[in-house]
PDB file of N, CA and C in Angstrom:
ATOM      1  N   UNK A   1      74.690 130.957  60.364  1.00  0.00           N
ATOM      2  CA  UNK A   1      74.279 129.898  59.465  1.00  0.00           C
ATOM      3  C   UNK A   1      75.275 128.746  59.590  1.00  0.00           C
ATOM      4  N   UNK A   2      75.063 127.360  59.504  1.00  0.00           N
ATOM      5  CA  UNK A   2      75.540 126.598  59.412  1.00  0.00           C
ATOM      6  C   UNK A   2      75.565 125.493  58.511  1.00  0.00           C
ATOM      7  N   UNK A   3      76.671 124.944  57.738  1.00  0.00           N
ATOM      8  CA  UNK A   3      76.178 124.278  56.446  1.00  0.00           C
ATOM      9  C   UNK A   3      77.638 122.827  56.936  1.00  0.00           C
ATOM     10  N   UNK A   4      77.223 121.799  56.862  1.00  0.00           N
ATOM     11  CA  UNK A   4      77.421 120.511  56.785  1.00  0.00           C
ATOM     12  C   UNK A   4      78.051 119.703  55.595  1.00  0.00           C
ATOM     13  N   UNK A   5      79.158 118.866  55.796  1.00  0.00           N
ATOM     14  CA  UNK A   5      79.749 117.914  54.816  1.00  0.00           C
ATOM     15  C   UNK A   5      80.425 116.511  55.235  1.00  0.00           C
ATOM     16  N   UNK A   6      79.896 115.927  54.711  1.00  0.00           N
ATOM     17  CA  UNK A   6      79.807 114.009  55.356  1.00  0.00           C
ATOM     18  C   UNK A   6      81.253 114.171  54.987  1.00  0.00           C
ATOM     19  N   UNK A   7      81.900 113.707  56.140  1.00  0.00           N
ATOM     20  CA  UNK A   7      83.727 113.739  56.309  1.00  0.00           C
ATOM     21  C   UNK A   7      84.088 112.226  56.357  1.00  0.00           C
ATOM     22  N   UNK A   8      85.355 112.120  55.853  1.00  0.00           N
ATOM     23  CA  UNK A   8      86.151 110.805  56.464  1.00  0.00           C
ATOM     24  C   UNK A   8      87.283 111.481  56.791  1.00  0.00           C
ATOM     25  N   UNK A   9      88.152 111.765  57.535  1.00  0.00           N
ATOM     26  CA  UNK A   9      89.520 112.475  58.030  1.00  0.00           C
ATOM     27  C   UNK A   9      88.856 113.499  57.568  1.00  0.00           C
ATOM     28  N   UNK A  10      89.753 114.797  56.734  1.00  0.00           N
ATOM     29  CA  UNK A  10      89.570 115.980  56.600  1.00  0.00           C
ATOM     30  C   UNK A  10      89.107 116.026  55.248  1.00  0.00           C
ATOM     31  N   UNK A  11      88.670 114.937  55.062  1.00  0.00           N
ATOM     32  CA  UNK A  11      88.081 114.791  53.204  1.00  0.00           C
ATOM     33  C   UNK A  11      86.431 114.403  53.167  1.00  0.00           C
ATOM     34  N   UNK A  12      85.755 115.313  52.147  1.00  0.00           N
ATOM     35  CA  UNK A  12      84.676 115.079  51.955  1.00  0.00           C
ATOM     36  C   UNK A  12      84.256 113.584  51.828  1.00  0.00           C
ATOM     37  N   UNK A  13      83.795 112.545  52.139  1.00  0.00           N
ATOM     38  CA  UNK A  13      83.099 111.605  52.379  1.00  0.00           C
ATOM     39  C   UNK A  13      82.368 111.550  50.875  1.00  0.00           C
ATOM     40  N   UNK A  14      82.951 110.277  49.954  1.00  0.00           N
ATOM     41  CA  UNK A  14      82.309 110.226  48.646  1.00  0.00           C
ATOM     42  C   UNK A  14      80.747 109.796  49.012  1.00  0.00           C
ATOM     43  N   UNK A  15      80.503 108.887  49.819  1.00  0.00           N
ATOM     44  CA  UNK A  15      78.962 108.238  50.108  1.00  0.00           C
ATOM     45  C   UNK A  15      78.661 108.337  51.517  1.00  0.00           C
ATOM     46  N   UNK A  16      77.562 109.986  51.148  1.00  0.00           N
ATOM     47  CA  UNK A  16      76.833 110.390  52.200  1.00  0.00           C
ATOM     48  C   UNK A  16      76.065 109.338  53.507  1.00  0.00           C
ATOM     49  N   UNK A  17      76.087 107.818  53.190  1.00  0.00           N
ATOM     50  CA  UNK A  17      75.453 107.126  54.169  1.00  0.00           C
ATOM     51  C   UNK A  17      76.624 106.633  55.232  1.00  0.00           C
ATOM     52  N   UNK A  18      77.458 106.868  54.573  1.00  0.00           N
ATOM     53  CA  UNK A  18      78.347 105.595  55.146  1.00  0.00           C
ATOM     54  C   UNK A  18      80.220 106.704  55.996  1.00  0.00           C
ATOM     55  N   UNK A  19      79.744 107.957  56.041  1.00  0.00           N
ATOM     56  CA  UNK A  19      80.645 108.567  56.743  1.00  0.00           C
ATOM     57  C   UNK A  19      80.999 107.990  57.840  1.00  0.00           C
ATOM     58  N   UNK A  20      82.301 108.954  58.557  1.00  0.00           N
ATOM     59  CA  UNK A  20      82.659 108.980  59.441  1.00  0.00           C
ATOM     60  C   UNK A  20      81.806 109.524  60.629  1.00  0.00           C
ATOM     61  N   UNK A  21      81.506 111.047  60.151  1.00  0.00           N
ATOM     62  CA  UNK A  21      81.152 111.806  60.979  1.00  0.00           C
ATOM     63  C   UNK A  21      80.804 113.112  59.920  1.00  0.00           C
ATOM     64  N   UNK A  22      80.142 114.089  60.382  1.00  0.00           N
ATOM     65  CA  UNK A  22      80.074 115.430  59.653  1.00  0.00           C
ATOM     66  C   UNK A  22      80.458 115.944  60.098  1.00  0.00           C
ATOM     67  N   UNK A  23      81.185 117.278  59.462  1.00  0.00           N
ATOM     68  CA  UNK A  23      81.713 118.206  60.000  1.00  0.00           C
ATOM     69  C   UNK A  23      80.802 119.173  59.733  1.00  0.00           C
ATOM     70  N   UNK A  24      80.413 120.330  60.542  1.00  0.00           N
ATOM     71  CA  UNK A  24      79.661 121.704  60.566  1.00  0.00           C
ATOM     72  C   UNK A  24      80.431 122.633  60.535  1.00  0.00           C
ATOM     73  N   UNK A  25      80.122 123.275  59.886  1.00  0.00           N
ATOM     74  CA  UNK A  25      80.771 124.982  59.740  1.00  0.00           C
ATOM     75  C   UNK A  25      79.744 125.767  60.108  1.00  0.00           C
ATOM     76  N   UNK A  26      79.939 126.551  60.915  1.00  0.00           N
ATOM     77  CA  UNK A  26      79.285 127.509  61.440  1.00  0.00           C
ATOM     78  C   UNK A  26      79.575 128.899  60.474  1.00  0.00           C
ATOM     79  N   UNK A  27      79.326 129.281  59.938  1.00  0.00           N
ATOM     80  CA  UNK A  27      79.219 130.975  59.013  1.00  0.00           C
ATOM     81  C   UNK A  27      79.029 131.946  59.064  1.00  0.00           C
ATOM     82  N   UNK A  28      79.694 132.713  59.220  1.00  0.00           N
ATOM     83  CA  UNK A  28      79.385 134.433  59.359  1.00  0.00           C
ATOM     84  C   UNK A  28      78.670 135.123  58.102  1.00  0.00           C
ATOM     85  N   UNK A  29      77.553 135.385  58.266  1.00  0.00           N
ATOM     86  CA  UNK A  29      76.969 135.071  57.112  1.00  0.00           C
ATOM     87  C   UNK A  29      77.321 136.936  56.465  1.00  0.00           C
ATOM     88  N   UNK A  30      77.828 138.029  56.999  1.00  0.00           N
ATOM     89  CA  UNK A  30      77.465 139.268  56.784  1.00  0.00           C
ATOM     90  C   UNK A  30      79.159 139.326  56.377  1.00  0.00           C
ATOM     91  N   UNK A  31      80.144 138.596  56.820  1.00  0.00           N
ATOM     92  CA  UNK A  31      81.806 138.461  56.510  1.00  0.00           C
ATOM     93  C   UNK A  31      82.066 137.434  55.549  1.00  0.00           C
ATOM     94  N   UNK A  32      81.367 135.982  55.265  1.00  0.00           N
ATOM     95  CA  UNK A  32      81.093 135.214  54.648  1.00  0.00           C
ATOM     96  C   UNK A  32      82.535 133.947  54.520  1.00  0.00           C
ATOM     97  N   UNK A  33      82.687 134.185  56.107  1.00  0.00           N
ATOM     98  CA  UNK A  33      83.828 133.380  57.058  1.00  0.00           C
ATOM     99  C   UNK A  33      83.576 132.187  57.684  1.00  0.00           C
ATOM    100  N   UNK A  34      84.138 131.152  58.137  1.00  0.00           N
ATOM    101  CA  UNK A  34      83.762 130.587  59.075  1.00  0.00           C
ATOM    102  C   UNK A  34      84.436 130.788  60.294  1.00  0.00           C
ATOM    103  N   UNK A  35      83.733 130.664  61.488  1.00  0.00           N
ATOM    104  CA  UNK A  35      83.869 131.450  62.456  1.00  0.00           C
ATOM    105  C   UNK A  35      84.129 129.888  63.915  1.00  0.00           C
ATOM    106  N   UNK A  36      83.562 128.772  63.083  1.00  0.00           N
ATOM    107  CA  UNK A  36      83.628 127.885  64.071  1.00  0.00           C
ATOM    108  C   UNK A  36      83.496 126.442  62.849  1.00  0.00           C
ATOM    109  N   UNK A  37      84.105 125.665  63.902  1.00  0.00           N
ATOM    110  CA  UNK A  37      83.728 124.056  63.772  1.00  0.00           C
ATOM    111  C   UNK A  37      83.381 122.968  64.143  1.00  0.00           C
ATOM    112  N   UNK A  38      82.669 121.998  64.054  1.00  0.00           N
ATOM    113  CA  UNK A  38      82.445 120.809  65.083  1.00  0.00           C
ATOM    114  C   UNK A  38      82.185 119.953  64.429  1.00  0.00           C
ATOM    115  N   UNK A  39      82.205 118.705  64.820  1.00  0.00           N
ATOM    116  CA  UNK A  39      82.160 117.184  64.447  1.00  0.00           C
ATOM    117  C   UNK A  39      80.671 116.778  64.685  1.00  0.00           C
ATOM    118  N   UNK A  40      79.876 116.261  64.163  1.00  0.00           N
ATOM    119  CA  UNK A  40      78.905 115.367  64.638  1.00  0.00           C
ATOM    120  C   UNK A  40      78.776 113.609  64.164  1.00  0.00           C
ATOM    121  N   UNK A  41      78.613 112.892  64.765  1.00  0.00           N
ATOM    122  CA  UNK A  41      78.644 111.501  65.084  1.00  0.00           C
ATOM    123  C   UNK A  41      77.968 110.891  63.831  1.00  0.00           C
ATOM    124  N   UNK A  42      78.276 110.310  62.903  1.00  0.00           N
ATOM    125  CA  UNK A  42      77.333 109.728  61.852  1.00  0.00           C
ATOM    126  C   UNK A  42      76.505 108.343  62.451  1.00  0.00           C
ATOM    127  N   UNK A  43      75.239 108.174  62.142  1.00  0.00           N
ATOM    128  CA  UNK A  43      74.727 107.165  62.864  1.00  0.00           C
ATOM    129  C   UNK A  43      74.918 106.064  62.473  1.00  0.00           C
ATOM    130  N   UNK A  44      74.592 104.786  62.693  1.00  0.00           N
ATOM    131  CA  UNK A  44      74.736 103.696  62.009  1.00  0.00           C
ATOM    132  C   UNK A  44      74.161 103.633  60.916  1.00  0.00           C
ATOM    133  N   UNK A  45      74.257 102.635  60.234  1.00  0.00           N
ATOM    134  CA  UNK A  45      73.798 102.327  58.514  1.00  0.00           C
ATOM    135  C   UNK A  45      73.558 103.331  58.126  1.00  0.00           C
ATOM    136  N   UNK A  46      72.949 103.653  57.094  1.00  0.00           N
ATOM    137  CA  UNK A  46      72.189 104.102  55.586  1.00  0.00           C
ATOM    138  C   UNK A  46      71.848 106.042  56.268  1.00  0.00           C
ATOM    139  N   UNK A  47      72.256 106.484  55.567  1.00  0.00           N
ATOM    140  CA  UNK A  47      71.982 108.234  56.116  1.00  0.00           C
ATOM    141  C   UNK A  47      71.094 108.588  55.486  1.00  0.00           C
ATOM    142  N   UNK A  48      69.750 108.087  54.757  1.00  0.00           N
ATOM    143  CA  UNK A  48      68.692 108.329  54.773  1.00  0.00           C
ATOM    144  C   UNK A  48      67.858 107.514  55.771  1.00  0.00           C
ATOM    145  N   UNK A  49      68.222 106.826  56.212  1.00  0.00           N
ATOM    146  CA  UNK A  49      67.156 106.063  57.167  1.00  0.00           C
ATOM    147  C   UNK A  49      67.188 106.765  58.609  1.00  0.00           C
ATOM    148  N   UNK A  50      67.823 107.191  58.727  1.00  0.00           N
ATOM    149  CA  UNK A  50      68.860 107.565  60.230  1.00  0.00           C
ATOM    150  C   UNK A  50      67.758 108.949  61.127  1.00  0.00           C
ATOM    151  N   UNK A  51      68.224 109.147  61.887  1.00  0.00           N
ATOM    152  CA  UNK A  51      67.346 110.974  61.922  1.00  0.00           C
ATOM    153  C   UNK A  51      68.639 111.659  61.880  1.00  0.00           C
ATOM    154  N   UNK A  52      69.699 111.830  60.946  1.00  0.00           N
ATOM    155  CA  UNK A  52      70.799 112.611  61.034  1.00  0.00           C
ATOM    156  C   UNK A  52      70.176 114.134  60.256  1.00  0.00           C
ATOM    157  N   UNK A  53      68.940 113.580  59.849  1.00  0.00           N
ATOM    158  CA  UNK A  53      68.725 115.076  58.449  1.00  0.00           C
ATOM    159  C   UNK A  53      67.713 116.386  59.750  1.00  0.00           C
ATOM    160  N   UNK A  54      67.255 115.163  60.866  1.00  0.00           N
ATOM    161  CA  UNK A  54      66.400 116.222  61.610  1.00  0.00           C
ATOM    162  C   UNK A  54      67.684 117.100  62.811  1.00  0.00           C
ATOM    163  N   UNK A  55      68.552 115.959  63.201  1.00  0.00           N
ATOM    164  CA  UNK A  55      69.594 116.546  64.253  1.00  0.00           C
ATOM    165  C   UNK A  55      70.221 117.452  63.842  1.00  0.00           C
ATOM    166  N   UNK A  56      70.948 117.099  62.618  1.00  0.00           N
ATOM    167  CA  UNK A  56      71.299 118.671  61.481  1.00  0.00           C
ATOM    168  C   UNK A  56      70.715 120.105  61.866  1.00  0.00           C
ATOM    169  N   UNK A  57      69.082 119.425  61.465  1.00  0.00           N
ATOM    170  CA  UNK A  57      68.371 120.953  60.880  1.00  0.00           C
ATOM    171  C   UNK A  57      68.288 121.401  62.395  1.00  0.00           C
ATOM    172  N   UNK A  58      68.034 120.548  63.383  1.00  0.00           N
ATOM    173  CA  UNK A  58      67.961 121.116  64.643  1.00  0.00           C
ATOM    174  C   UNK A  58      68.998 121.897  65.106  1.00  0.00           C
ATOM    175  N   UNK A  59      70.433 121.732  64.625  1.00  0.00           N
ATOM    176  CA  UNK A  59      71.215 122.396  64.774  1.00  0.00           C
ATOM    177  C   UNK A  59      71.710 124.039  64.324  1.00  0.00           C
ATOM    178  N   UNK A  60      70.449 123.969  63.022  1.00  0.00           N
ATOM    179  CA  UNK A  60      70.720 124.810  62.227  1.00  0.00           C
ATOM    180  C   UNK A  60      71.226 124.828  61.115  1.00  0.00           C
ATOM    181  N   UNK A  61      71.776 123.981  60.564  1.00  0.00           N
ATOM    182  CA  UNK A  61      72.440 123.727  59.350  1.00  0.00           C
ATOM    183  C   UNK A  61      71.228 123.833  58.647  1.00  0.00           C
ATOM    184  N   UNK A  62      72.082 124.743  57.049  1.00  0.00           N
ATOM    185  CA  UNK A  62      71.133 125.195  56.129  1.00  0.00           C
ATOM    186  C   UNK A  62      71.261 124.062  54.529  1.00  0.00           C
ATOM    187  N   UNK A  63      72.908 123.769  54.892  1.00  0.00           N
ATOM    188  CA  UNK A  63      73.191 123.325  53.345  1.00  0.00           C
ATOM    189  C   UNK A  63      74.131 122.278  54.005  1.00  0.00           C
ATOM    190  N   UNK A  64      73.968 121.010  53.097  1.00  0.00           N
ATOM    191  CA  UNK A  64      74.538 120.053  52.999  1.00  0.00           C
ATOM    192  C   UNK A  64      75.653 119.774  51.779  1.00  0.00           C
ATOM    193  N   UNK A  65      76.949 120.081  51.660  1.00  0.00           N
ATOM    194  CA  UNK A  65      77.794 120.124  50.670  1.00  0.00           C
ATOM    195  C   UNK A  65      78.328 118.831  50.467  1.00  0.00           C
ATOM    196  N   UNK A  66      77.852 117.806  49.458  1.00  0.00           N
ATOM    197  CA  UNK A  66      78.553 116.701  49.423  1.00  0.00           C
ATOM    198  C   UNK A  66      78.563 115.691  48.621  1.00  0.00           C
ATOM    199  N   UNK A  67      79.590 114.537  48.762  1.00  0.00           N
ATOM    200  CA  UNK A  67      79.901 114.100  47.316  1.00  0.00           C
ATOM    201  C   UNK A  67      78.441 113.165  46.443  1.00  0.00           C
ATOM    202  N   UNK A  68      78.515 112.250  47.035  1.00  0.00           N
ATOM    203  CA  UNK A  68      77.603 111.285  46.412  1.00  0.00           C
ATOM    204  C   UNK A  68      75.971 110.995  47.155  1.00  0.00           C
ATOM    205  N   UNK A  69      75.107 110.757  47.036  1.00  0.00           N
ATOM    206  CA  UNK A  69      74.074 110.538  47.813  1.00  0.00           C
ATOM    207  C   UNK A  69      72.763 110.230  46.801  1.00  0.00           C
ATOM    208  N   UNK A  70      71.737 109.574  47.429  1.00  0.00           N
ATOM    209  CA  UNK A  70      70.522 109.250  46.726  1.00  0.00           C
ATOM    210  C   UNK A  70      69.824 109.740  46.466  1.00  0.00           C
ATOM    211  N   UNK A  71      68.529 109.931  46.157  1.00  0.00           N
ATOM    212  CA  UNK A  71      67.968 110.551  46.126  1.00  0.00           C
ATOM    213  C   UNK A  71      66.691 110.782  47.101  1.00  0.00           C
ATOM    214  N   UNK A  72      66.497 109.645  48.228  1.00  0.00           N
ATOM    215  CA  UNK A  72      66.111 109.389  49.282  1.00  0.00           C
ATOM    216  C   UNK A  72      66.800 110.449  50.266  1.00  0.00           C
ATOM    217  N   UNK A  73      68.254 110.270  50.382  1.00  0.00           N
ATOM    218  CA  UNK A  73      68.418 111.304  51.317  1.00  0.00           C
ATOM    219  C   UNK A  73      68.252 112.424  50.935  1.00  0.00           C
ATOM    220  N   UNK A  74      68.376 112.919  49.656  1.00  0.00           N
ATOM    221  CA  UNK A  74      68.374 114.314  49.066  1.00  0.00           C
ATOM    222  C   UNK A  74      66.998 114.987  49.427  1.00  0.00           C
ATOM    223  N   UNK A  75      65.665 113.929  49.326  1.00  0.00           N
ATOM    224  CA  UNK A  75      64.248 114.191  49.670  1.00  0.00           C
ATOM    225  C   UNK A  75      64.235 114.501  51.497  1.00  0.00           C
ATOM    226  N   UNK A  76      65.108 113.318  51.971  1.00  0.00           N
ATOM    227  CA  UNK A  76      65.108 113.670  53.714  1.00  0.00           C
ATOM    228  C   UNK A  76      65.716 115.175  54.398  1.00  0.00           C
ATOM    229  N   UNK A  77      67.104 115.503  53.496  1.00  0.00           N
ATOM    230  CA  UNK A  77      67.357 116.445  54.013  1.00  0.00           C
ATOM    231  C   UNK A  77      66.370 118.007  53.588  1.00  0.00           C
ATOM    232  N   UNK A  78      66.024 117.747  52.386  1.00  0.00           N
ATOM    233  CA  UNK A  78      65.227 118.844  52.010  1.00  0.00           C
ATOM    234  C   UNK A  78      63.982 118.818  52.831  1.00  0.00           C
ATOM    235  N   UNK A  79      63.385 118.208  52.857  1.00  0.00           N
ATOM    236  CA  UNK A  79      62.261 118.247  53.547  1.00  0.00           C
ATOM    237  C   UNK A  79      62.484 118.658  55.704  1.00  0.00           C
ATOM    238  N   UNK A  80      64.214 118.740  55.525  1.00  0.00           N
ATOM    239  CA  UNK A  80      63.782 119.281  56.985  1.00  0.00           C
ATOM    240  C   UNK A  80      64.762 120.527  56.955  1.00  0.00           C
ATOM    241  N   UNK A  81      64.921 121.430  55.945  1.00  0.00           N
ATOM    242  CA  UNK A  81      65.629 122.651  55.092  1.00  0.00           C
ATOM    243  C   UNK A  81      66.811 122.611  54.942  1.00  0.00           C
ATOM    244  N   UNK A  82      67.108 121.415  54.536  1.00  0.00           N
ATOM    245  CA  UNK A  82      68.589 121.344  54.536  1.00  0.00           C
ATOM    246  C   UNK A  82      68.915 121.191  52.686  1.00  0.00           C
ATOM    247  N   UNK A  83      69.403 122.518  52.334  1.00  0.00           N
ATOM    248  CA  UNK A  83      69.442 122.241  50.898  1.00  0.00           C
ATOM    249  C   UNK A  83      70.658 121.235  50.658  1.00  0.00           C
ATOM    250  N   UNK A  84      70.587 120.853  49.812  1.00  0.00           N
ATOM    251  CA  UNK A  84      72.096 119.771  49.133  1.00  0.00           C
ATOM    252  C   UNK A  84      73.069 119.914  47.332  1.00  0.00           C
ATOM    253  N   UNK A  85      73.949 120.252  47.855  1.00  0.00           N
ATOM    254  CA  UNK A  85      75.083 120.384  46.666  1.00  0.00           C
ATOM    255  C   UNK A  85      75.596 119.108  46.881  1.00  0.00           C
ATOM    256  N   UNK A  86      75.739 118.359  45.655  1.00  0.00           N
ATOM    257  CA  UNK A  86      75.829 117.095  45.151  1.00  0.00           C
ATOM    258  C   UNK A  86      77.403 117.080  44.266  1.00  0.00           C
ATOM    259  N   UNK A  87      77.961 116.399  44.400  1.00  0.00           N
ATOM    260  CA  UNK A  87      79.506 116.813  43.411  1.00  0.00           C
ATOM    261  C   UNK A  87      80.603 117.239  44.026  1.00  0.00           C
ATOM    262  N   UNK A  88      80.409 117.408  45.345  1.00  0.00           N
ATOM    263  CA  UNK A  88      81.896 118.369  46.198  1.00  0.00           C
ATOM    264  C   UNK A  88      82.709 117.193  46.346  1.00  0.00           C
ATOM    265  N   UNK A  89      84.022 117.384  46.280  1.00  0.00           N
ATOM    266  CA  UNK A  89      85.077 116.743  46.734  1.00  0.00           C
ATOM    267  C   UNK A  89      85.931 117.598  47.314  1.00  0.00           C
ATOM    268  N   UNK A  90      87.492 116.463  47.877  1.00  0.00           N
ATOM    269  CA  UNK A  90      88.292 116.917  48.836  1.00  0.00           C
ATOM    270  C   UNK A  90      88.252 117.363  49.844  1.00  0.00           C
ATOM    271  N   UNK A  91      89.345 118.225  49.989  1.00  0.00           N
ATOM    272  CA  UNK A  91      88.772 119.163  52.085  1.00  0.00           C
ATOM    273  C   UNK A  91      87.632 119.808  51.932  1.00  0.00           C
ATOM    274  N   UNK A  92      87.673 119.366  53.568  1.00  0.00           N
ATOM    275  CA  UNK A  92      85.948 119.523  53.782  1.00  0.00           C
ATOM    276  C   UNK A  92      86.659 121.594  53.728  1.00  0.00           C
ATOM    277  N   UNK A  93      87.655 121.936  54.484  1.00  0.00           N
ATOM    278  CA  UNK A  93      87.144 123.254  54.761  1.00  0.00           C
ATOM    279  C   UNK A  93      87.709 123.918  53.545  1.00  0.00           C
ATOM    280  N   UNK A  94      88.229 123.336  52.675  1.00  0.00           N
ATOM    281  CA  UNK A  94      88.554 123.719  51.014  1.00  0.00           C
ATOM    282  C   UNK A  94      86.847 124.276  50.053  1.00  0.00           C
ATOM    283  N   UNK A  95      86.527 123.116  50.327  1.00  0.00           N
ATOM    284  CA  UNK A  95      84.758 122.974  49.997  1.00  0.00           C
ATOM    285  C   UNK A  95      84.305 123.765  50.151  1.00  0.00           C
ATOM    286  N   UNK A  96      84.188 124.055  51.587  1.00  0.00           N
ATOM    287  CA  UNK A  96      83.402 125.204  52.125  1.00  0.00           C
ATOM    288  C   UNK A  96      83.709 126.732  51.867  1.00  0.00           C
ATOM    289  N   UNK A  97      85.004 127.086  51.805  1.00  0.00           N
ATOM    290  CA  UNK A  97      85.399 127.910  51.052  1.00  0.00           C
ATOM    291  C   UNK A  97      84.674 128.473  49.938  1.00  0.00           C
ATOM    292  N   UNK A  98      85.278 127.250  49.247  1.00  0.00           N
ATOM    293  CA  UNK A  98      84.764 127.516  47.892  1.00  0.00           C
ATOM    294  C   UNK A  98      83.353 127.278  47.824  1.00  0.00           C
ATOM    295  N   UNK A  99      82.569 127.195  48.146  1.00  0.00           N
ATOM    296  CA  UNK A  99      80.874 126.901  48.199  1.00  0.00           C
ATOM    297  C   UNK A  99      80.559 128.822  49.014  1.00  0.00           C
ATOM    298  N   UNK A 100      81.184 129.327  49.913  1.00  0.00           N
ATOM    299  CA  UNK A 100      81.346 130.391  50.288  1.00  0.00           C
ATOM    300  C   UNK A 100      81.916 131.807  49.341  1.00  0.00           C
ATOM    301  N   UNK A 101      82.765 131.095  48.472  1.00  0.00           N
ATOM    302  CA  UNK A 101      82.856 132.241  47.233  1.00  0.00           C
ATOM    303  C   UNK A 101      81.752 131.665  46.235  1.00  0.00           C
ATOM    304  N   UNK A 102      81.287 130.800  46.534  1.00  0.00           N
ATOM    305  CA  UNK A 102      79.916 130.676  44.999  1.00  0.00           C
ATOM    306  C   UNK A 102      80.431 129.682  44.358  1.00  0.00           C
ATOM    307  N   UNK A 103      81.360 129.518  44.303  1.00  0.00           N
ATOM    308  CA  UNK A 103      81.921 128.683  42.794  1.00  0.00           C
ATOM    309  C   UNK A 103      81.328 127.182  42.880  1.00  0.00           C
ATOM    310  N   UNK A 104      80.351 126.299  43.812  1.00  0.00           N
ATOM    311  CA  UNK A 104      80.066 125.181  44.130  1.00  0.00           C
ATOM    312  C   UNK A 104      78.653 125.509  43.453  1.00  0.00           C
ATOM    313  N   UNK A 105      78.373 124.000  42.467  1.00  0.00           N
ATOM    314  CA  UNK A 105      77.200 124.294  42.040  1.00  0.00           C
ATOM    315  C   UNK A 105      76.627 122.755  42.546  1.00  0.00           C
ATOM    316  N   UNK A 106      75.259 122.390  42.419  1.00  0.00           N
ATOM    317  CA  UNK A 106      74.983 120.715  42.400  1.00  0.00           C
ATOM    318  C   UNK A 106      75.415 119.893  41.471  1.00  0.00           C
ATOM    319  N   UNK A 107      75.818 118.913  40.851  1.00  0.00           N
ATOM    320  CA  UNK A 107      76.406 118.414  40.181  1.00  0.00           C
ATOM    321  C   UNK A 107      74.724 117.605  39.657  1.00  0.00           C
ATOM    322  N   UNK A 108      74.231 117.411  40.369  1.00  0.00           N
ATOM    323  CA  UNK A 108      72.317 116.954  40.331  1.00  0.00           C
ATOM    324  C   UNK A 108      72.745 115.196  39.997  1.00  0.00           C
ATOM    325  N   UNK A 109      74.166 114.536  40.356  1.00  0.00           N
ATOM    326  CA  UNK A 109      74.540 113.072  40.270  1.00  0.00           C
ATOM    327  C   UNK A 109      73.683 112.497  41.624  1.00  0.00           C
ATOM    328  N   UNK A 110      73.144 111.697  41.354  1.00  0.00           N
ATOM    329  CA  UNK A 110      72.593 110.894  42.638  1.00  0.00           C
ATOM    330  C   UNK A 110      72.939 109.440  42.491  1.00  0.00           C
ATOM    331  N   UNK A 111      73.235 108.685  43.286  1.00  0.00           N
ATOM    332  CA  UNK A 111      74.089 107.396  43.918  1.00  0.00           C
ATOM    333  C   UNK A 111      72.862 106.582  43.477  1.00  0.00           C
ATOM    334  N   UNK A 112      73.033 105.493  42.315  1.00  0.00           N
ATOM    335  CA  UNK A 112      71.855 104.662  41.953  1.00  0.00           C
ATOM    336  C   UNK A 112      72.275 103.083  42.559  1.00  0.00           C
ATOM    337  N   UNK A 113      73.273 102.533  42.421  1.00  0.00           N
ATOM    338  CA  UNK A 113      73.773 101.568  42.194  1.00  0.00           C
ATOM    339  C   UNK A 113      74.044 101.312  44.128  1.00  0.00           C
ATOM    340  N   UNK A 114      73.710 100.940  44.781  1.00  0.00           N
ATOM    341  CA  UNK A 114      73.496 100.441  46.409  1.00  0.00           C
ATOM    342  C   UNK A 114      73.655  99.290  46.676  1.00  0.00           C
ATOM    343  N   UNK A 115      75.387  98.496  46.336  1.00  0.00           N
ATOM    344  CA  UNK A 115      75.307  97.585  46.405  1.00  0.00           C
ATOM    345  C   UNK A 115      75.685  96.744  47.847  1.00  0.00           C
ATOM    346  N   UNK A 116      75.712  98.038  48.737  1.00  0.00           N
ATOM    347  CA  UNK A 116      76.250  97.493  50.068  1.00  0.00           C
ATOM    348  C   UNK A 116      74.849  97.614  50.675  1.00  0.00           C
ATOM    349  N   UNK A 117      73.112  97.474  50.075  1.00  0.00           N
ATOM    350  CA  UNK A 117      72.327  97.068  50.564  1.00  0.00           C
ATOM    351  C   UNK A 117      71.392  97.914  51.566  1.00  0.00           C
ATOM    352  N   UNK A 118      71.828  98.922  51.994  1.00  0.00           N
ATOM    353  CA  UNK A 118      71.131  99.812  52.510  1.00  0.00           C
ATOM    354  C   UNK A 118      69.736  99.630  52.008  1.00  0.00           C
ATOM    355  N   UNK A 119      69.541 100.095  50.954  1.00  0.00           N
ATOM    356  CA  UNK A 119      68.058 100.507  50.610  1.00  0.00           C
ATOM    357  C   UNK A 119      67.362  99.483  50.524  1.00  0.00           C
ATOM    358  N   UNK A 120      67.374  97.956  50.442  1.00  0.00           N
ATOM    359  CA  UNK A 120      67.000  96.996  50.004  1.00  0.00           C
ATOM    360  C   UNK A 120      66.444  96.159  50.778  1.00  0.00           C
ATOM    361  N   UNK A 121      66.600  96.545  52.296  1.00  0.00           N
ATOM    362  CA  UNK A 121      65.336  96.745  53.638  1.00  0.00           C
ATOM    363  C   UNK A 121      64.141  96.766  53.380  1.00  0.00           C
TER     364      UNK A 121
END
């Protein structure tokens, strides 16, 4: 299993459009470890507009752990099975951890206020 978190350095990425890059964790899902890691490329502008939610799921990623986001992307990634926890901060592999012992819930906050224009295309 593999579950995803919009990074800037080794820190969760407050606004899912506008990352660096994601980081993937790959999961041992029967040890409940991670077993691997990799970077993927964030695309230009707005991360609901993008196809980052289909390259994901193509990858396998199941869950998207991360801080801030709309509710546009929240509809994009779900719709290609990528569930989303809303509310994570700090290290990305802190996060994951802890989203791996349970203790990560959705926070159900979605990013209203878009004043750097994305949505307004």
């Amino acid at each position: 299993m593999k579950i995803a978190l919009p990074s800037r350095g080794d820190q969760i990425d407050n606004h899912f459009g506008h990352c660096e890059y994601f980081t993937v964790f790959t999961i041992d899902t029967a040890t409940k470890e991670i077993i691997d890691s990799q970077s993927v490329s964030s695309p230009e502008g707005c991360g609901c507009k993008s196809n980052i939610a289909s390259t994901l799921a193509d990858m396998g990623v199941k869950v998207m752990l991360a801080g801030n986001m709309g509710e546009g992307a929240v509809r994009v990634l779900n719709k290609s099975g990528i569930e989303v926890l809303r509310g994570c901060s700090g290290n990305v592999k802190t996060a994951a951890l802890k989203w791996l012992q349970g203790s990560l819930k959705d926070s159900g906050d979605s990013c209203h206020a878009h004043e750097h224009g994305c949505h307004n295309e």
